[in-house]
N, C-alpha and C. Protein backbone atom coordinates (compact mmCIF):
# COMPACT_ATOMS: atom_id res chain seq x y z
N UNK A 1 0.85 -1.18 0.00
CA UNK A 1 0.00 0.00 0.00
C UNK A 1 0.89 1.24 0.00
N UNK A 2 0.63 2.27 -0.55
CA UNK A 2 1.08 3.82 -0.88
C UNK A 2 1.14 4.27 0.25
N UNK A 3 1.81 4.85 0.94
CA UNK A 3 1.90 5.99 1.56
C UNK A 3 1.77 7.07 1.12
N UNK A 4 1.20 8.40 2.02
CA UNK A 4 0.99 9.64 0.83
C UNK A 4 2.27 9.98 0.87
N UNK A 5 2.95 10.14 1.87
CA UNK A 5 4.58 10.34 0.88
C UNK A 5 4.99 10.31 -0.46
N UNK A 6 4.63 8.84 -0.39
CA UNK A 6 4.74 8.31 -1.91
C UNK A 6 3.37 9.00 -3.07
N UNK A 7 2.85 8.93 -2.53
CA UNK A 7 1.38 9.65 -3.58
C UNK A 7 2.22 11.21 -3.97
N UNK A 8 2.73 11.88 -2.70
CA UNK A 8 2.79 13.55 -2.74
C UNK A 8 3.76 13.06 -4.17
N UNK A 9 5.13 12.40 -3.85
CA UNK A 9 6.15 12.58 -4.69
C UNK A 9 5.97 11.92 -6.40
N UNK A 10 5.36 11.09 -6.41
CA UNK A 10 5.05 10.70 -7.55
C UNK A 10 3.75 11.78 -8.03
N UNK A 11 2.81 12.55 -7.40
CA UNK A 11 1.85 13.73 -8.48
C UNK A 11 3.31 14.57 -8.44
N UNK A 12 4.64 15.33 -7.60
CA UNK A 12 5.66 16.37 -7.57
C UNK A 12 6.00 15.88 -9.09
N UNK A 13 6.35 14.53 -9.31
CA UNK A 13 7.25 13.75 -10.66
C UNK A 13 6.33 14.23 -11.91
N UNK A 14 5.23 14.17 -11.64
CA UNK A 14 4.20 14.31 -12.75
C UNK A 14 4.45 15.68 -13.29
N UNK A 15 3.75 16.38 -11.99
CA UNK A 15 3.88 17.84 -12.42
C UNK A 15 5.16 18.60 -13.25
N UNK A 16 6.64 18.16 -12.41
CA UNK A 16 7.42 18.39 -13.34
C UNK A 16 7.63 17.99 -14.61
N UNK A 17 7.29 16.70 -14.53
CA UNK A 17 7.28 16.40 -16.47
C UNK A 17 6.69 17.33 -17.38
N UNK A 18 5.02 17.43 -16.69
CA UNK A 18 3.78 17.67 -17.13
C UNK A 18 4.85 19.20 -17.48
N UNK A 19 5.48 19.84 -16.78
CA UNK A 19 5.79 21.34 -17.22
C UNK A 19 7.26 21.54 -17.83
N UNK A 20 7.98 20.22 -17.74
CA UNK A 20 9.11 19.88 -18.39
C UNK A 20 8.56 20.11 -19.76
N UNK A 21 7.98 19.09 -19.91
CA UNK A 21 7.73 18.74 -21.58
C UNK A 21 6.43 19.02 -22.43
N UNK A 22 6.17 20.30 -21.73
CA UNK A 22 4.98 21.35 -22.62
C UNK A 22 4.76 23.01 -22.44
N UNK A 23 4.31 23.37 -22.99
CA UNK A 23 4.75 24.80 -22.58
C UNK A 23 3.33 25.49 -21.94
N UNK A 24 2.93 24.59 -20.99
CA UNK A 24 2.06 24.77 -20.32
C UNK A 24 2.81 25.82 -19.22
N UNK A 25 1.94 26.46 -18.51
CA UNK A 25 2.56 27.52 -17.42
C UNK A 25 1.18 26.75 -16.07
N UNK A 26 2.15 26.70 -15.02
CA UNK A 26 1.65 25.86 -14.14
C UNK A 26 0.01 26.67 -13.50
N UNK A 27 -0.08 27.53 -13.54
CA UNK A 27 -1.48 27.83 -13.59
C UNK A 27 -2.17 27.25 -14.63
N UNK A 28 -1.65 27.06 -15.61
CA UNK A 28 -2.86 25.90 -16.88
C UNK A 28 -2.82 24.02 -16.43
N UNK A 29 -2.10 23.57 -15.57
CA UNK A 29 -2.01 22.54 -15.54
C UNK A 29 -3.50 21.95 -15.19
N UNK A 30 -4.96 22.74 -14.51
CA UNK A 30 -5.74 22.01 -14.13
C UNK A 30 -6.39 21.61 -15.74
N UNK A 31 -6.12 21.81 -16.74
CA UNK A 31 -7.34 21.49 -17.70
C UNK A 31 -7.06 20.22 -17.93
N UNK A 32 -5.61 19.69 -18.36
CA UNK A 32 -5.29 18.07 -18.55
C UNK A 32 -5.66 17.57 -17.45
N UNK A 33 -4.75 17.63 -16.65
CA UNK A 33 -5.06 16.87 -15.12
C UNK A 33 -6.62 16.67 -14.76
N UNK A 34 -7.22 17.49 -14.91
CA UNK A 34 -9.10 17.03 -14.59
C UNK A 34 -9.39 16.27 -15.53
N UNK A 35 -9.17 16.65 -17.15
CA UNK A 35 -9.70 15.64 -17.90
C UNK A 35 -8.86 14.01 -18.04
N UNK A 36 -7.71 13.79 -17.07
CA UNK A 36 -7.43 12.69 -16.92
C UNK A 36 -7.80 12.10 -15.76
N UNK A 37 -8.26 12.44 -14.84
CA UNK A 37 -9.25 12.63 -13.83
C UNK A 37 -10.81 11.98 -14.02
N UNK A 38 -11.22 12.68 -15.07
CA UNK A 38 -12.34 12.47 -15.67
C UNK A 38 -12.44 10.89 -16.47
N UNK A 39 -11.22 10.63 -17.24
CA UNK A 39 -11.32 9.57 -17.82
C UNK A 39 -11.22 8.28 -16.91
N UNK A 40 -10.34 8.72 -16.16
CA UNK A 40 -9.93 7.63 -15.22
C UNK A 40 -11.38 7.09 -14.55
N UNK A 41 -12.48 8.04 -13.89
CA UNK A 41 -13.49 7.84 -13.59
C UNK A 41 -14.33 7.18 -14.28
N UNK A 42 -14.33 7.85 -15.64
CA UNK A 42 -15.26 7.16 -16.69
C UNK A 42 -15.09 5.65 -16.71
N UNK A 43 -13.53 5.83 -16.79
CA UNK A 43 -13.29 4.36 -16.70
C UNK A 43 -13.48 3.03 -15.80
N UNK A 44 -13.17 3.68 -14.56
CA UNK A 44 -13.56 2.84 -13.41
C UNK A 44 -15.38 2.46 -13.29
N UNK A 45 -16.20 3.48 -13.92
CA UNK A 45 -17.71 3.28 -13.79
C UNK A 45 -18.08 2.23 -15.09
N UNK A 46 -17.08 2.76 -15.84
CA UNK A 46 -17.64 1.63 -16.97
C UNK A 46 -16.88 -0.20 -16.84
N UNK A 47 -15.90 -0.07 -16.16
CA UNK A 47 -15.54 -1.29 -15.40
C UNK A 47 -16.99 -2.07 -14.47
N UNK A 48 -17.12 -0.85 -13.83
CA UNK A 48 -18.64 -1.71 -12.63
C UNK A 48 -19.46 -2.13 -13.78
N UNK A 49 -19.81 -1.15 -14.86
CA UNK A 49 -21.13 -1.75 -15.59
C UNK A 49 -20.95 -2.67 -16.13
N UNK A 50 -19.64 -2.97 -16.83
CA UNK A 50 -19.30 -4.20 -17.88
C UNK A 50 -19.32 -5.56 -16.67
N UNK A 51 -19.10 -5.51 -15.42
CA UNK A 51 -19.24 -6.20 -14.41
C UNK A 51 -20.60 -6.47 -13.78
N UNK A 52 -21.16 -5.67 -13.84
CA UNK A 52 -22.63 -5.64 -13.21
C UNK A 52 -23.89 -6.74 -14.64
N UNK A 53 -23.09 -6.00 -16.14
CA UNK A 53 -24.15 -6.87 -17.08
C UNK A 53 -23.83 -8.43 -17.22
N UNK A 54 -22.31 -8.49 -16.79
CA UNK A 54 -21.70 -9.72 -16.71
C UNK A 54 -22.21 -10.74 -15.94
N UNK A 55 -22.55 -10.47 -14.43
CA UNK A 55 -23.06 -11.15 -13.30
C UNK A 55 -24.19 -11.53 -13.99
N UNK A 56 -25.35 -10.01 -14.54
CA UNK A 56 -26.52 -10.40 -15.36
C UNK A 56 -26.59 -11.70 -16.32
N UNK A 57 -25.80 -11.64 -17.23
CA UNK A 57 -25.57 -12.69 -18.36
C UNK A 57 -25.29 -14.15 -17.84
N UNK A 58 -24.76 -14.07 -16.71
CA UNK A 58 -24.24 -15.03 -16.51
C UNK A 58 -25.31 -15.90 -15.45
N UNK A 59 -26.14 -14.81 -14.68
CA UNK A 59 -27.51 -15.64 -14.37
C UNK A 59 -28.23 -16.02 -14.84
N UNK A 60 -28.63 -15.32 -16.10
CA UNK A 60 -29.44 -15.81 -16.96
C UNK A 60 -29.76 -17.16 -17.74
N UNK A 61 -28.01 -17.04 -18.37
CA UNK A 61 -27.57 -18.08 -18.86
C UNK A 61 -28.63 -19.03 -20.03
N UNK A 62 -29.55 -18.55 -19.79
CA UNK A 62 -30.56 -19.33 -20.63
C UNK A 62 -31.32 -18.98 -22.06
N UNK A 63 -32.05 -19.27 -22.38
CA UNK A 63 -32.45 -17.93 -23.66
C UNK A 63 -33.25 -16.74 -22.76
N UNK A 64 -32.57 -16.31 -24.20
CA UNK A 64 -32.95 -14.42 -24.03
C UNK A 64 -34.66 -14.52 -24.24
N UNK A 65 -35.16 -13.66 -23.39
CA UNK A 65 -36.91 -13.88 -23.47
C UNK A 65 -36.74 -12.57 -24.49
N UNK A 66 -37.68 -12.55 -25.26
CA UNK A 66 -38.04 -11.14 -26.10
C UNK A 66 -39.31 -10.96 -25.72
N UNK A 67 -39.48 -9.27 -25.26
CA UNK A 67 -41.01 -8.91 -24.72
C UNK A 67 -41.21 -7.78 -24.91
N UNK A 68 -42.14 -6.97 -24.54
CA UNK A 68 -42.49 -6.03 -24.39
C UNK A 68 -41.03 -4.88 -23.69
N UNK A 69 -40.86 -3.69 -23.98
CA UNK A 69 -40.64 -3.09 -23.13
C UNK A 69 -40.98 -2.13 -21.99
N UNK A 70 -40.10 -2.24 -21.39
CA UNK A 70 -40.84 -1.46 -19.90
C UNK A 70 -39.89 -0.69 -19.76
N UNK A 71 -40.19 0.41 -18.94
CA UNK A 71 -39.71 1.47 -18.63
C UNK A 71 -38.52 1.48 -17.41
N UNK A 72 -38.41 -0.13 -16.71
CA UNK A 72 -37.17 -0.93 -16.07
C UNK A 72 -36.06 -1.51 -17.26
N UNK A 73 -36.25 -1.25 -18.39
CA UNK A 73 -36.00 -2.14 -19.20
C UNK A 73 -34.50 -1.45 -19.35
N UNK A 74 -33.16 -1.98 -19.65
CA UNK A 74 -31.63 -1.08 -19.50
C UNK A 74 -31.79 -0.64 -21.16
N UNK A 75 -32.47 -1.18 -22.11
CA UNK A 75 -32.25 -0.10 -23.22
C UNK A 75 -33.23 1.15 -23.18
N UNK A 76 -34.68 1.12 -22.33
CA UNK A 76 -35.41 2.67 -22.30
C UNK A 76 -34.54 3.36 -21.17
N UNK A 77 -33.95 2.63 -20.23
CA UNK A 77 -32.86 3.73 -19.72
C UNK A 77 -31.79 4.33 -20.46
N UNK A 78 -31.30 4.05 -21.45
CA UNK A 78 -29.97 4.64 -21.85
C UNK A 78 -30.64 5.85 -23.08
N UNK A 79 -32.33 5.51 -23.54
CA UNK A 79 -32.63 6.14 -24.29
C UNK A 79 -32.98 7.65 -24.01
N UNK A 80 -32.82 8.47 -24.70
CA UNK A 80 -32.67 10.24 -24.07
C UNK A 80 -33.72 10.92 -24.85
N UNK A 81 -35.06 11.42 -23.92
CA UNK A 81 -36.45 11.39 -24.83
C UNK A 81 -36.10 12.70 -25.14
N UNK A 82 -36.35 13.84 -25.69
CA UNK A 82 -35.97 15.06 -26.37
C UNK A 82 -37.19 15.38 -26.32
């Protein structure tokens, strides 16, 4: 496990690269840094879901029923009514 020691000095390593090798001025550093921030998140949530439909699939295991949809249903959730 990390110590923040170790956390502080490895974001210190970053930052200097991050201003080593761009001509960023360290007041601009939050725009990358959040949007890698951001991805990293994205990423970790889309880990749970690909995990969460997995467990699904894997209970199922049987044939796929085709029915009606309902408004529980995970494709009218992802759909975006306008």
């Amino acid at each position: 496990m990390t110590t923040n020691n170790e956390i502080e000095k490895r974001l210190w390593a970053a930052a200097d690269q991050l201003w080593a090798n761009s001509n960023l001025r360290p007041s601009e550093f939050s725009t990358p840094v959040l949007g890698l921030i951001f991805l990293r998140y994205a990423d970790h949530k889309f880990a749970q879901a690909e995990a969460a439909l997995a467990r699904k699939a894997k209970a199922r295991q049987g044939r796929r029923k085709i029915g009606k949809m309902t408004p529980a249903s995970p494709l009218t959730r992802c759909i975006v009514l306008r």
